[in-house]
C-alpha atoms as a PDB file:
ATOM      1  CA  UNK A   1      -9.208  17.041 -11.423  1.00  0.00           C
ATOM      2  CA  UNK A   2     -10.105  18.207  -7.594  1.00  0.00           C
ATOM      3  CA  UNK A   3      -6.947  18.848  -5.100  1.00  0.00           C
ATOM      4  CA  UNK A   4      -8.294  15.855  -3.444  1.00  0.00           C
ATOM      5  CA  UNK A   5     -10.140  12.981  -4.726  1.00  0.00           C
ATOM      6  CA  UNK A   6     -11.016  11.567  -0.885  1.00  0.00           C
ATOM      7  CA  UNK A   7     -11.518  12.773   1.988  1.00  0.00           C
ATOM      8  CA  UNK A   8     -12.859  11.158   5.563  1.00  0.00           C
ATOM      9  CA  UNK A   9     -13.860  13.666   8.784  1.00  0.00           C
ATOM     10  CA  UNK A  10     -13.917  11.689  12.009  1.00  0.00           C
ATOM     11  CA  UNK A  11     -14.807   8.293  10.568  1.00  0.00           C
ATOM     12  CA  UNK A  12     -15.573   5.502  13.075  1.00  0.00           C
ATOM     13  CA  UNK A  13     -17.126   2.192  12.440  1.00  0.00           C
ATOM     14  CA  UNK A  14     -18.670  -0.082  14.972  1.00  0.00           C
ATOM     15  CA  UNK A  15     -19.874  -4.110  14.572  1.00  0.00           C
ATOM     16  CA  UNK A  16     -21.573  -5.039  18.012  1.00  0.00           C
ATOM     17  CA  UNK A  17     -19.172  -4.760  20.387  1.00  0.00           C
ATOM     18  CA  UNK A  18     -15.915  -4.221  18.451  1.00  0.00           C
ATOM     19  CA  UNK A  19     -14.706  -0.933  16.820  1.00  0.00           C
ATOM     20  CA  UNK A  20     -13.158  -1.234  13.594  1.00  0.00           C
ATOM     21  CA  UNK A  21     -12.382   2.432  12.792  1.00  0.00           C
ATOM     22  CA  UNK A  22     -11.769   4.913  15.414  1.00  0.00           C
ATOM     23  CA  UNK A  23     -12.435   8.643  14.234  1.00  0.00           C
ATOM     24  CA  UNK A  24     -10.329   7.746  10.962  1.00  0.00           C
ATOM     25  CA  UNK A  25      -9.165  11.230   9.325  1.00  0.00           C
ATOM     26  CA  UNK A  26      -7.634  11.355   6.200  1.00  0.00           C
ATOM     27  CA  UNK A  27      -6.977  12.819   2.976  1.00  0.00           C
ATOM     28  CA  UNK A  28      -6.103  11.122  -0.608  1.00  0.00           C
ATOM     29  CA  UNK A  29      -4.544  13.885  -3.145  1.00  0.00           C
ATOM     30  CA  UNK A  30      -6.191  13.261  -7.106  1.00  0.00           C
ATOM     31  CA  UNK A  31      -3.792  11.583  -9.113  1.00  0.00           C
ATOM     32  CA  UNK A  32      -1.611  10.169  -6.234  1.00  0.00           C
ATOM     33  CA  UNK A  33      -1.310   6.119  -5.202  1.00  0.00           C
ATOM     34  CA  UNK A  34      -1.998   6.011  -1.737  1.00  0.00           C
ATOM     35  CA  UNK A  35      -0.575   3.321   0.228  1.00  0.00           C
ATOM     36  CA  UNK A  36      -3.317   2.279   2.853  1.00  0.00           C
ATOM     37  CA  UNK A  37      -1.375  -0.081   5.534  1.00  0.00           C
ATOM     38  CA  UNK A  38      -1.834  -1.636   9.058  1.00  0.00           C
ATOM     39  CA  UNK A  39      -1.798  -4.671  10.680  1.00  0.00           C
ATOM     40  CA  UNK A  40      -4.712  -7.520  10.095  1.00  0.00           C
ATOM     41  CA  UNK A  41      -7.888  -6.548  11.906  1.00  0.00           C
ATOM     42  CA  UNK A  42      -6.748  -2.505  11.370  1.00  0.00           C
ATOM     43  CA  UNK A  43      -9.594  -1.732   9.491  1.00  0.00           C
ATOM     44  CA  UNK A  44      -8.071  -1.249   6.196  1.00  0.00           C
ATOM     45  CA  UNK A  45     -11.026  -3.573   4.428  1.00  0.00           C
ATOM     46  CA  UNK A  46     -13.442  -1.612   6.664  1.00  0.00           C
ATOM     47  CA  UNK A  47     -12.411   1.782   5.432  1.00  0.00           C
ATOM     48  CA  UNK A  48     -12.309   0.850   1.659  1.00  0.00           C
ATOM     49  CA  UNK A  49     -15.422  -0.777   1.739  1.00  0.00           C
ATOM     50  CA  UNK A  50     -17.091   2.734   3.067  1.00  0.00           C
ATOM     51  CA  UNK A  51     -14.927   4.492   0.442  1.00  0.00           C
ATOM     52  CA  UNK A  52     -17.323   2.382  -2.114  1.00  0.00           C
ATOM     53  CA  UNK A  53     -20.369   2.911  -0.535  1.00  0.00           C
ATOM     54  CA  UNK A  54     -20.579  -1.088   0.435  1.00  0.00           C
ATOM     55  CA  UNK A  55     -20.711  -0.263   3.893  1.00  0.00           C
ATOM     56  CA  UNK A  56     -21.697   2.532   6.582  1.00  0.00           C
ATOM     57  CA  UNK A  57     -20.438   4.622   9.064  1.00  0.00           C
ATOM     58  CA  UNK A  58     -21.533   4.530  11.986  1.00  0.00           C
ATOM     59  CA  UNK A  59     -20.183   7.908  12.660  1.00  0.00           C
ATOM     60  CA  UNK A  60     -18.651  11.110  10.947  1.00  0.00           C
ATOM     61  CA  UNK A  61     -18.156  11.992   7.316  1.00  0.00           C
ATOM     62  CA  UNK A  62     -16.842  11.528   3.577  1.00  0.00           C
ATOM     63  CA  UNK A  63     -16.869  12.392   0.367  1.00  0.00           C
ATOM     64  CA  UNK A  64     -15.486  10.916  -2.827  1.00  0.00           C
ATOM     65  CA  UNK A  65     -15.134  12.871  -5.365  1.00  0.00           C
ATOM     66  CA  UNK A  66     -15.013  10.993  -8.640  1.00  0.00           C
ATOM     67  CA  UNK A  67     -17.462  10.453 -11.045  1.00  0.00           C
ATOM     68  CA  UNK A  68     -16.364   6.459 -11.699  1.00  0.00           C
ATOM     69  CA  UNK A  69     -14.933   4.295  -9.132  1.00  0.00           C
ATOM     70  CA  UNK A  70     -13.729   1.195  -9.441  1.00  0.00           C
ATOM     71  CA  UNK A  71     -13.137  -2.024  -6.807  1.00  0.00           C
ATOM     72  CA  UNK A  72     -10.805  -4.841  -6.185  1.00  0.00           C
ATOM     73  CA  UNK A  73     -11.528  -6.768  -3.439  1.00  0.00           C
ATOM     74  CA  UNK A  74      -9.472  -8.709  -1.100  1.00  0.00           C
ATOM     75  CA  UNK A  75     -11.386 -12.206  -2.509  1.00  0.00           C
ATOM     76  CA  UNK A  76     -12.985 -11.445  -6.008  1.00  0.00           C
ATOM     77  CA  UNK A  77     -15.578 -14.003  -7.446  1.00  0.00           C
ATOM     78  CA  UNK A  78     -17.296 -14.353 -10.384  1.00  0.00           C
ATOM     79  CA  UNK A  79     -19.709 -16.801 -11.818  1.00  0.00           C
ATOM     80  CA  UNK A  80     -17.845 -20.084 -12.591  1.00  0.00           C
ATOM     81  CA  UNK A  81     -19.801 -20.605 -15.542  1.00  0.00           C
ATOM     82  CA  UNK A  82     -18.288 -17.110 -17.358  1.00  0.00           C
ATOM     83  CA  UNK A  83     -14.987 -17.025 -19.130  1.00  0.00           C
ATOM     84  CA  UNK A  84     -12.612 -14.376 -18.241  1.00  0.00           C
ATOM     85  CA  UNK A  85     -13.479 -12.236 -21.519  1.00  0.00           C
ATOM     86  CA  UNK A  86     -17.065 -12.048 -20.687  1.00  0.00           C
ATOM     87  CA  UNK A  87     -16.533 -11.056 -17.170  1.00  0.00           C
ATOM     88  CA  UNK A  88     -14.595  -8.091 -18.791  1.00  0.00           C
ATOM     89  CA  UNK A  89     -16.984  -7.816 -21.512  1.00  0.00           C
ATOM     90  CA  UNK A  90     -19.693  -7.610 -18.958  1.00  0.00           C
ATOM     91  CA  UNK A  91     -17.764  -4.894 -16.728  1.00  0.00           C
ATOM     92  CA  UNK A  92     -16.919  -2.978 -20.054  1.00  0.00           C
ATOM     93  CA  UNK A  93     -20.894  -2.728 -20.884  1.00  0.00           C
ATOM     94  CA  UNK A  94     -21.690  -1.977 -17.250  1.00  0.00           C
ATOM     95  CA  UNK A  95     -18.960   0.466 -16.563  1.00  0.00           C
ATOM     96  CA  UNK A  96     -17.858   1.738 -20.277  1.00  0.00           C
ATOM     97  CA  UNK A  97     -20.759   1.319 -22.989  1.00  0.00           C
ATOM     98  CA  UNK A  98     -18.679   3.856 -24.927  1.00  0.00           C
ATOM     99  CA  UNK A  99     -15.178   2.050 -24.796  1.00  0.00           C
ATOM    100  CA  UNK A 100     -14.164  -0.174 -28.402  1.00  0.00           C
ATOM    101  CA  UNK A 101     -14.083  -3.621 -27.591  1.00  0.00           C
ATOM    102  CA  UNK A 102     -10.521  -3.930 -27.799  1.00  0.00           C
ATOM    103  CA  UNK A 103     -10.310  -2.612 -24.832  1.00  0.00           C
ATOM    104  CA  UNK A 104     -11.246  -5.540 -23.380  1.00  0.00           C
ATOM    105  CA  UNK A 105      -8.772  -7.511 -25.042  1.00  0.00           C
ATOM    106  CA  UNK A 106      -5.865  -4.308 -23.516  1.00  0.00           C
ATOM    107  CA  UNK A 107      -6.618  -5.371 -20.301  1.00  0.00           C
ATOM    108  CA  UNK A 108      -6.894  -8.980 -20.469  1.00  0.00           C
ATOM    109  CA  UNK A 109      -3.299  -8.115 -22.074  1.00  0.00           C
ATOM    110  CA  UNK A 110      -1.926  -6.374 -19.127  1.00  0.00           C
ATOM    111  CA  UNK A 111      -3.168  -8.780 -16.615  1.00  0.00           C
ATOM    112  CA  UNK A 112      -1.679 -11.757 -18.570  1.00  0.00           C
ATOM    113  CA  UNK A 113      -4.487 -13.473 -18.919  1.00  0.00           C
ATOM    114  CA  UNK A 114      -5.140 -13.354 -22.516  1.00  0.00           C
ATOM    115  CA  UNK A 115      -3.534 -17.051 -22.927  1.00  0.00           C
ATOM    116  CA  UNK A 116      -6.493 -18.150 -20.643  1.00  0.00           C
ATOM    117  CA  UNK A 117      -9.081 -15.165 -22.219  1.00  0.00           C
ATOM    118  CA  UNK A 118     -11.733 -18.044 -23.544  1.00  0.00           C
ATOM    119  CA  UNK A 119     -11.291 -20.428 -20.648  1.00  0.00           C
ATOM    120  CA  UNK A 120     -13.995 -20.425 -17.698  1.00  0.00           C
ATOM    121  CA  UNK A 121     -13.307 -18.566 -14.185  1.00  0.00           C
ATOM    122  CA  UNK A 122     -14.576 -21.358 -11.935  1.00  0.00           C
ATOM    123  CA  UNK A 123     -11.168 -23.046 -12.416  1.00  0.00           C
ATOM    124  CA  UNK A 124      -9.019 -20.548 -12.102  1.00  0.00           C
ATOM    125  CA  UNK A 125      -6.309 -19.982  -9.246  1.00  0.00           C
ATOM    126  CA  UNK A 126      -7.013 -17.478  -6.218  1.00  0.00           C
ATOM    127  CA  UNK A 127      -3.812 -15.834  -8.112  1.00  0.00           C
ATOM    128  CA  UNK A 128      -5.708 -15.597 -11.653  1.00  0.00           C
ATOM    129  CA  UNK A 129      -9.110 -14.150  -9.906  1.00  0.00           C
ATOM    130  CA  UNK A 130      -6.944 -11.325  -8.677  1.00  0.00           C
ATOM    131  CA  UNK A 131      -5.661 -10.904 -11.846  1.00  0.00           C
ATOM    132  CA  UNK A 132      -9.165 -10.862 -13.605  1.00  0.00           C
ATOM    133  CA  UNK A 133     -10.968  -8.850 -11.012  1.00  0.00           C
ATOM    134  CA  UNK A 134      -8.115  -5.921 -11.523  1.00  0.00           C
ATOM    135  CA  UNK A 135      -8.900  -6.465 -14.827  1.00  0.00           C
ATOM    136  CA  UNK A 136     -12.561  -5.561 -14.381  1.00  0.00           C
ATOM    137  CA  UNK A 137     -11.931  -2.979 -12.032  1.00  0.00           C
ATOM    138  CA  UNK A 138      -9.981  -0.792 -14.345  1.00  0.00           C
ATOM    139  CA  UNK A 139     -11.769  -1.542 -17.869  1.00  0.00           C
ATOM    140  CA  UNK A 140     -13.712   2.041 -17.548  1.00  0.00           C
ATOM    141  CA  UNK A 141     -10.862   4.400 -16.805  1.00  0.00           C
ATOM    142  CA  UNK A 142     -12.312   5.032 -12.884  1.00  0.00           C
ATOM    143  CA  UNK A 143     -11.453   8.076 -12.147  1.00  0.00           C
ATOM    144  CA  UNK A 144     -10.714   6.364  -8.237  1.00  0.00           C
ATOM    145  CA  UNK A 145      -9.766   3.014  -7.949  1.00  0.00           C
ATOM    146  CA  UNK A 146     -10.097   1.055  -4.279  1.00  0.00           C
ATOM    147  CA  UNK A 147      -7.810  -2.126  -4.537  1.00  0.00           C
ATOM    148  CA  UNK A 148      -7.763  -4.190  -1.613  1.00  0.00           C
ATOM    149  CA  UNK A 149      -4.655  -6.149  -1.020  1.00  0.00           C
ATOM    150  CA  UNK A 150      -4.524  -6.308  -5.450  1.00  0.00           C
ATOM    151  CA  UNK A 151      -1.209  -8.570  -5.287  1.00  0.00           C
ATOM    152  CA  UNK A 152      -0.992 -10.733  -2.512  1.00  0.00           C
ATOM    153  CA  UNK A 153      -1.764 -14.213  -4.157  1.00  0.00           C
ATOM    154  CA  UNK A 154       0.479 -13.214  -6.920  1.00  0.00           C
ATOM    155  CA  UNK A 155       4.251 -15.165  -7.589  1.00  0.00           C
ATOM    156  CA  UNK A 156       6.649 -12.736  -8.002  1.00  0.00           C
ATOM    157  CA  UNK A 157       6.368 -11.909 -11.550  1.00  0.00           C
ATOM    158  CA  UNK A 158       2.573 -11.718 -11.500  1.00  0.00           C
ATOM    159  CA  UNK A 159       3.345  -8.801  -8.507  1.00  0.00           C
ATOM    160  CA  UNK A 160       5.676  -6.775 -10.627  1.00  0.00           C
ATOM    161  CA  UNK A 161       3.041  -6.994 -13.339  1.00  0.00           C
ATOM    162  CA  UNK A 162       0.523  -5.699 -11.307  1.00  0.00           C
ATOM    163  CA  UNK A 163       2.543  -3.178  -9.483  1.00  0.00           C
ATOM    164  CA  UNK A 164       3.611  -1.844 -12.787  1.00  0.00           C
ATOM    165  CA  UNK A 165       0.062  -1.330 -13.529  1.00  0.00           C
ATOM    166  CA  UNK A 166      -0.574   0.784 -10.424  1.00  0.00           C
ATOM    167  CA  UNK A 167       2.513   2.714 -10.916  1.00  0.00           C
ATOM    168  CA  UNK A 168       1.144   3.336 -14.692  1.00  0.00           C
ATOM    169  CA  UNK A 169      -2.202   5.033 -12.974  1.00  0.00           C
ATOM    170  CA  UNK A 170      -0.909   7.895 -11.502  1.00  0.00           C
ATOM    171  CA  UNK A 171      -1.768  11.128 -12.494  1.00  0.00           C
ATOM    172  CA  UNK A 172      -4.431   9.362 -14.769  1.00  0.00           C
ATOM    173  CA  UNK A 173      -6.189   8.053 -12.118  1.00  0.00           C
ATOM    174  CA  UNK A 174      -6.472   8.331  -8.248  1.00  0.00           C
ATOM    175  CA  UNK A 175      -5.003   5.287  -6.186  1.00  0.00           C
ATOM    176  CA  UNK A 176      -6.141   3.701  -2.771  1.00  0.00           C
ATOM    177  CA  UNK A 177      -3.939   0.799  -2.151  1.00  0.00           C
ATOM    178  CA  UNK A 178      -4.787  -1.281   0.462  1.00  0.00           C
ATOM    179  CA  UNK A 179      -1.671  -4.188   0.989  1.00  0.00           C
ATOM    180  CA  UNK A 180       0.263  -5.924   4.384  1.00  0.00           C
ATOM    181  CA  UNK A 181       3.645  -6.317   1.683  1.00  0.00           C
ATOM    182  CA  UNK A 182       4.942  -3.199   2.867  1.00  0.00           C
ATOM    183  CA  UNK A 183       7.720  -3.643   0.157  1.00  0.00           C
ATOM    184  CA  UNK A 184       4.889  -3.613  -2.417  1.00  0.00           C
ATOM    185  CA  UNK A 185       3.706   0.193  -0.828  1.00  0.00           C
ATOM    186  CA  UNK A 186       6.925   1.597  -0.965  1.00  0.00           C
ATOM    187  CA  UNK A 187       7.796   0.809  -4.978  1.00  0.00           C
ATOM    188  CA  UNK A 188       4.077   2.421  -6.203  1.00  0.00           C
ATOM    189  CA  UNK A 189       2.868   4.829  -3.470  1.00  0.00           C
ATOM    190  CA  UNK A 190       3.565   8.569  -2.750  1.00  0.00           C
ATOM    191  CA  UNK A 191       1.319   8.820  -0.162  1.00  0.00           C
ATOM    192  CA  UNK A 192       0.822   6.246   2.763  1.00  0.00           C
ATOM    193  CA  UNK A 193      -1.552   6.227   5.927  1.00  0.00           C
ATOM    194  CA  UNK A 194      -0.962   3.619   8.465  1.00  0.00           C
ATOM    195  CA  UNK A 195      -3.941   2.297  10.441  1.00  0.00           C
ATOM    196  CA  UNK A 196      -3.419   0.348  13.779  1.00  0.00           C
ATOM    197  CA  UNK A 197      -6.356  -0.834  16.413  1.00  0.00           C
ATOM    198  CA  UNK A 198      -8.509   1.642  13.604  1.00  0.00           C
ATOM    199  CA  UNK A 199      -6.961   4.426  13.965  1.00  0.00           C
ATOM    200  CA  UNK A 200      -4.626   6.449  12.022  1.00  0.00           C
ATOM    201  CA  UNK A 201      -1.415   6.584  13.002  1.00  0.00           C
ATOM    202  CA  UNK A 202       0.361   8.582  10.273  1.00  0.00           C
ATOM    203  CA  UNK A 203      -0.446  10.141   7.119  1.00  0.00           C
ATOM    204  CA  UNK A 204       1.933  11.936   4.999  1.00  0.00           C
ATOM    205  CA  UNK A 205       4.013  11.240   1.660  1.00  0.00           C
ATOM    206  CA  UNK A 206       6.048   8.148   2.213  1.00  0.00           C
ATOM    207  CA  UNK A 207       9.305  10.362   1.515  1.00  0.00           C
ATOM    208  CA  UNK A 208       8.943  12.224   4.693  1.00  0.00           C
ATOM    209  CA  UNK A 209       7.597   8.762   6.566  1.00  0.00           C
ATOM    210  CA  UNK A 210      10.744   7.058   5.338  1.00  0.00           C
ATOM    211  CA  UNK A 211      13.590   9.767   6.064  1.00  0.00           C
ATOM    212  CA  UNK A 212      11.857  10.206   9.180  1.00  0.00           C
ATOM    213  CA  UNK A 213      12.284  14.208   9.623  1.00  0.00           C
ATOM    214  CA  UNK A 214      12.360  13.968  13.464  1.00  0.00           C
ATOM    215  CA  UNK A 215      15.478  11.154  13.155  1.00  0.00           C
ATOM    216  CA  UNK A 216      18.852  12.772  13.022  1.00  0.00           C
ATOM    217  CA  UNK A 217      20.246  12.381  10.052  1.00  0.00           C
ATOM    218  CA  UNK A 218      22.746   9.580   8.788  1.00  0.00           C
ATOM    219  CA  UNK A 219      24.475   8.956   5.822  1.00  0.00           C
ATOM    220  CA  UNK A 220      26.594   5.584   5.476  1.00  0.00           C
ATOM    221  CA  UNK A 221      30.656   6.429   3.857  1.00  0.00           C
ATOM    222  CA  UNK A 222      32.603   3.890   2.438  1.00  0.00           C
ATOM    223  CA  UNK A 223      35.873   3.991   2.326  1.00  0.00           C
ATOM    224  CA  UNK A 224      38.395   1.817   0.111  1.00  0.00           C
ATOM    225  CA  UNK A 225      40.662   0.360   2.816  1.00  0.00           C
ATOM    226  CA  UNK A 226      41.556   1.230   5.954  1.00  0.00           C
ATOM    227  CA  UNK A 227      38.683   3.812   7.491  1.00  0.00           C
ATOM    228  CA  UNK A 228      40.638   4.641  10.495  1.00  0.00           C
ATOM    229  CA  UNK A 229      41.535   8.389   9.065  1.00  0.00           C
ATOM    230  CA  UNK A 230      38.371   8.936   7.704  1.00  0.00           C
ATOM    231  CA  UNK A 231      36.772   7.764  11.365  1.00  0.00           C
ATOM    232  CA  UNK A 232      39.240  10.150  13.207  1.00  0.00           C
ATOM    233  CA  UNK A 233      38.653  12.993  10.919  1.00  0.00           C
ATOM    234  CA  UNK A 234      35.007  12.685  11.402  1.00  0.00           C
ATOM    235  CA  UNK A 235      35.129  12.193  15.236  1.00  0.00           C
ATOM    236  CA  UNK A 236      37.220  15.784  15.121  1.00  0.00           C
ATOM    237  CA  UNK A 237      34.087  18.001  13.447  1.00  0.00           C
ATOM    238  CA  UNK A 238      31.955  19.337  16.146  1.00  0.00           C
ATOM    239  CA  UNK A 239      29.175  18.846  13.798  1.00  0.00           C
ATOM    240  CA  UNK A 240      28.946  14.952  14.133  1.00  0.00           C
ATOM    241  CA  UNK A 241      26.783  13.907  16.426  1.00  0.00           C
ATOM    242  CA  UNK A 242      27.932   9.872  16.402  1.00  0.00           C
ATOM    243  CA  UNK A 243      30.051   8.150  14.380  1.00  0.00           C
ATOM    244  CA  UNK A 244      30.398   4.429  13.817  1.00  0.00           C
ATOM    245  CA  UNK A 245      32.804   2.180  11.814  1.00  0.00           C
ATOM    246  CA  UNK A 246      32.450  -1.245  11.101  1.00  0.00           C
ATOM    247  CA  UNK A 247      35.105  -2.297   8.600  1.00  0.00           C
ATOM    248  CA  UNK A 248      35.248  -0.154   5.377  1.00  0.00           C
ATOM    249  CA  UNK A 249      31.759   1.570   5.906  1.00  0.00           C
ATOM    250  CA  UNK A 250      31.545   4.546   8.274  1.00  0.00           C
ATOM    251  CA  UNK A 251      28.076   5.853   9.397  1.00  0.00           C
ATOM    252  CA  UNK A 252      28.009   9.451  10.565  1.00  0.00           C
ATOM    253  CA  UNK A 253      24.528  11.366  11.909  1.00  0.00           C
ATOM    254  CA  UNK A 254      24.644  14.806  12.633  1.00  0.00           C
ATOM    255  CA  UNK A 255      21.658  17.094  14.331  1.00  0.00           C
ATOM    256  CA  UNK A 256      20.153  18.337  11.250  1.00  0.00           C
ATOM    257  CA  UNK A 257      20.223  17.684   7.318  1.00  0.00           C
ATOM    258  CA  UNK A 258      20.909  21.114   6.520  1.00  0.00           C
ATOM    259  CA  UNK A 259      24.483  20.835   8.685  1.00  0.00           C
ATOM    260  CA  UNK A 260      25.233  16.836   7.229  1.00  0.00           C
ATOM    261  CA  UNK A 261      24.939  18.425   3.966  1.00  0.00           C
ATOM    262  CA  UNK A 262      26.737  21.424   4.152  1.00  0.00           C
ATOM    263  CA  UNK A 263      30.191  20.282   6.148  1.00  0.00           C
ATOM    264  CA  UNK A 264      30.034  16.392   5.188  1.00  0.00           C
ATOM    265  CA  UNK A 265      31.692  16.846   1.691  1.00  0.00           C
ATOM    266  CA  UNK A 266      34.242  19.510   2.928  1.00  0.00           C
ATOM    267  CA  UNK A 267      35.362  17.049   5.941  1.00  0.00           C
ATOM    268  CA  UNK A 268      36.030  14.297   3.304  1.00  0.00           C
ATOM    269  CA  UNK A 269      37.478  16.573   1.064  1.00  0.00           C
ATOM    270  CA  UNK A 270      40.518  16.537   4.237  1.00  0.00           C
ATOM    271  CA  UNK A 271      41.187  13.032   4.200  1.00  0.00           C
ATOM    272  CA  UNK A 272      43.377  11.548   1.339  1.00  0.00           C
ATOM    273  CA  UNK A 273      41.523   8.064   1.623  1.00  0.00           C
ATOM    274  CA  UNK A 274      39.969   6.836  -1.450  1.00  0.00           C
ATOM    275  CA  UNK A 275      35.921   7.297  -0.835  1.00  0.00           C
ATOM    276  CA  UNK A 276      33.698   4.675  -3.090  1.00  0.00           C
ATOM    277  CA  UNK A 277      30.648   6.333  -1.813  1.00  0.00           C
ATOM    278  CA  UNK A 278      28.597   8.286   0.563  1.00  0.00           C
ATOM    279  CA  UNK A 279      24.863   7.293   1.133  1.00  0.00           C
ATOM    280  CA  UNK A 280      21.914   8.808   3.119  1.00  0.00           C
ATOM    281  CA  UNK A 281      20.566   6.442   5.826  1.00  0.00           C
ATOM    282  CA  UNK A 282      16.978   6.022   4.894  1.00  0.00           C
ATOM    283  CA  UNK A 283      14.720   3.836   7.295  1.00  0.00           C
ATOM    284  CA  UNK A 284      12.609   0.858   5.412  1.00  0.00           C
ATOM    285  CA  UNK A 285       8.771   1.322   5.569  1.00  0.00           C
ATOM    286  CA  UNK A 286       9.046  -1.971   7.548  1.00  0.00           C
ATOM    287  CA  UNK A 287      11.481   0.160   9.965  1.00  0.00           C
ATOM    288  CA  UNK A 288       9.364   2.848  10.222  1.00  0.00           C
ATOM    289  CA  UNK A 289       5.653   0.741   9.991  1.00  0.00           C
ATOM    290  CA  UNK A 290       7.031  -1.169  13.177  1.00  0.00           C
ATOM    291  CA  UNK A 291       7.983   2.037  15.048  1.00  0.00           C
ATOM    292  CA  UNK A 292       4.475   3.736  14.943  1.00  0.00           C
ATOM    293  CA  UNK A 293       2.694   0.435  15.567  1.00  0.00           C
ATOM    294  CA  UNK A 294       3.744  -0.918  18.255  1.00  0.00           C
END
């Protein structure tokens, strides 16, 4: 498997008047489950339908590298006369002559839609289409697979199905995942790049998006009872850039990890308090999605 299974060079896409990707730069590592996120009208669909050949740049570069792909879109329809084994079926002989037929009948299984296998697709909910056309997108192994927005006419436990699934994929398969439920990003993905007005805004794993690296540090201490020692001791170490209590829980930042996690433990180590637990500060992808779009 390549280092990196997709890669855009100074991507832009124009309709008439309006540009829908500006100079979009980016890089998807093989194996990973790349969250792709922005508001509407970023240019997400725009970008993932290039990234499967449906549409064209109208300026710059890309290259996929991956000798199957397969594609979810936002809306998938089928034929209303078809049941949803035959539009697998049908995929399966399109995409994988080679595969047994049973796996057909695997995915149909991990969709949960093999209660409604035999029953035909023109009466199915906007929820079950999603379910089918993930179905069909993944019946050949791709080797990339494009899913835009794969979950968000899904109830709750038809999300955690499907998440599940994507979370299953990596390292057997390369990920684009194209979704506005930011929660949904930040259970499966490792890697996230954040479009806004089409351009890219940040790119990086979503570990390093999420602690923030340029954020002092924080981590939240709680304390069993009264915190009032444990705020004075911590108020008396040089180290601590700010500390705040609000009634057993104590949050201290200092100016760098390395220092927070070298002299936090000793300074608590002072106090004779009893400490229930002590908690890095990490920002929500919501926290962090709102900062760099705004």
């Amino acid at each position: 498997m390549p280092t990196d299974a997709v890669a855009t060079t100074e991507i832009s896409k124009r309709y008439g008047e309006t540009l829908a990707l500006d100079s979009v730069t980016l890089t998807v590592p093989a194996g990973s489950v790349y969250g792709l996120v922005g508001p509407n009208g970023a240019g997400k669909t725009t970008l993932l339908g290039i990234l499967a050949h449906l549409r064209r740049p109208t300026r710059g570069a890309f290259e996929v590298k991956a000798s199957q792909v397969g594609v979810l879109p936002d809306t998938p329809r089928f034929d209303p006369w078809m049941t949803a084994r035959e539009v697998v079926e049908l995929s399966r002989a399109l995409n994988a002559p080679d595969a047994l037929p049973s796996a057909a009948e695997n995915v149909l299984e991990q969709t949960g839609l093999s209660q409604v296998s035999d029953r035909r697709v023109g009466g199915f909910s906007r929820g079950m289409l999603q379910r089918l056309g993930l179905a069909a997108a993944v019946i050949g192994g791709p080797d990339l697979l494009l899913l835009d927005e794969p979950a968000a006419a899904l109830d709750p436990a038809g999300r955690r199905e499907v998440l599940d699934m994507v979370a299953a994929l990596r390292g057997e398969s390369t990920v684009v995942f194209s979704s506005h439920i930011l929660d949904d990003v930040q259970q499966v993905c490792d890697t996230v790049g954040i479009l806004n007005k089409g351009s890219l805004v940040y790119e990086g794993t979503l570990d390093d998006l999420v602690r923030g690296s340029d954020k002092e540090p924080a981590y939240r201490i709680t304390v069993r009872g009264d915190a009032a020692e444990v705020t004075q001791l911590l108020r008396s170490c040089d180290w601590a850039r700010s500390v705040e209590v609000e009634g057993d829980v104590i949050t201290v930042t200092a100016g760098s990890t390395v220092v927070m996690e070298r002299e936090l433990v000793p300074c608590l180590s002072r106090s004779q308090a009893p400490i229930v637990s002590v908690v890095p500060v990490e920002r929500s992808l919501e926290d962090v999605f709102l900062e760099v779009t705004r």
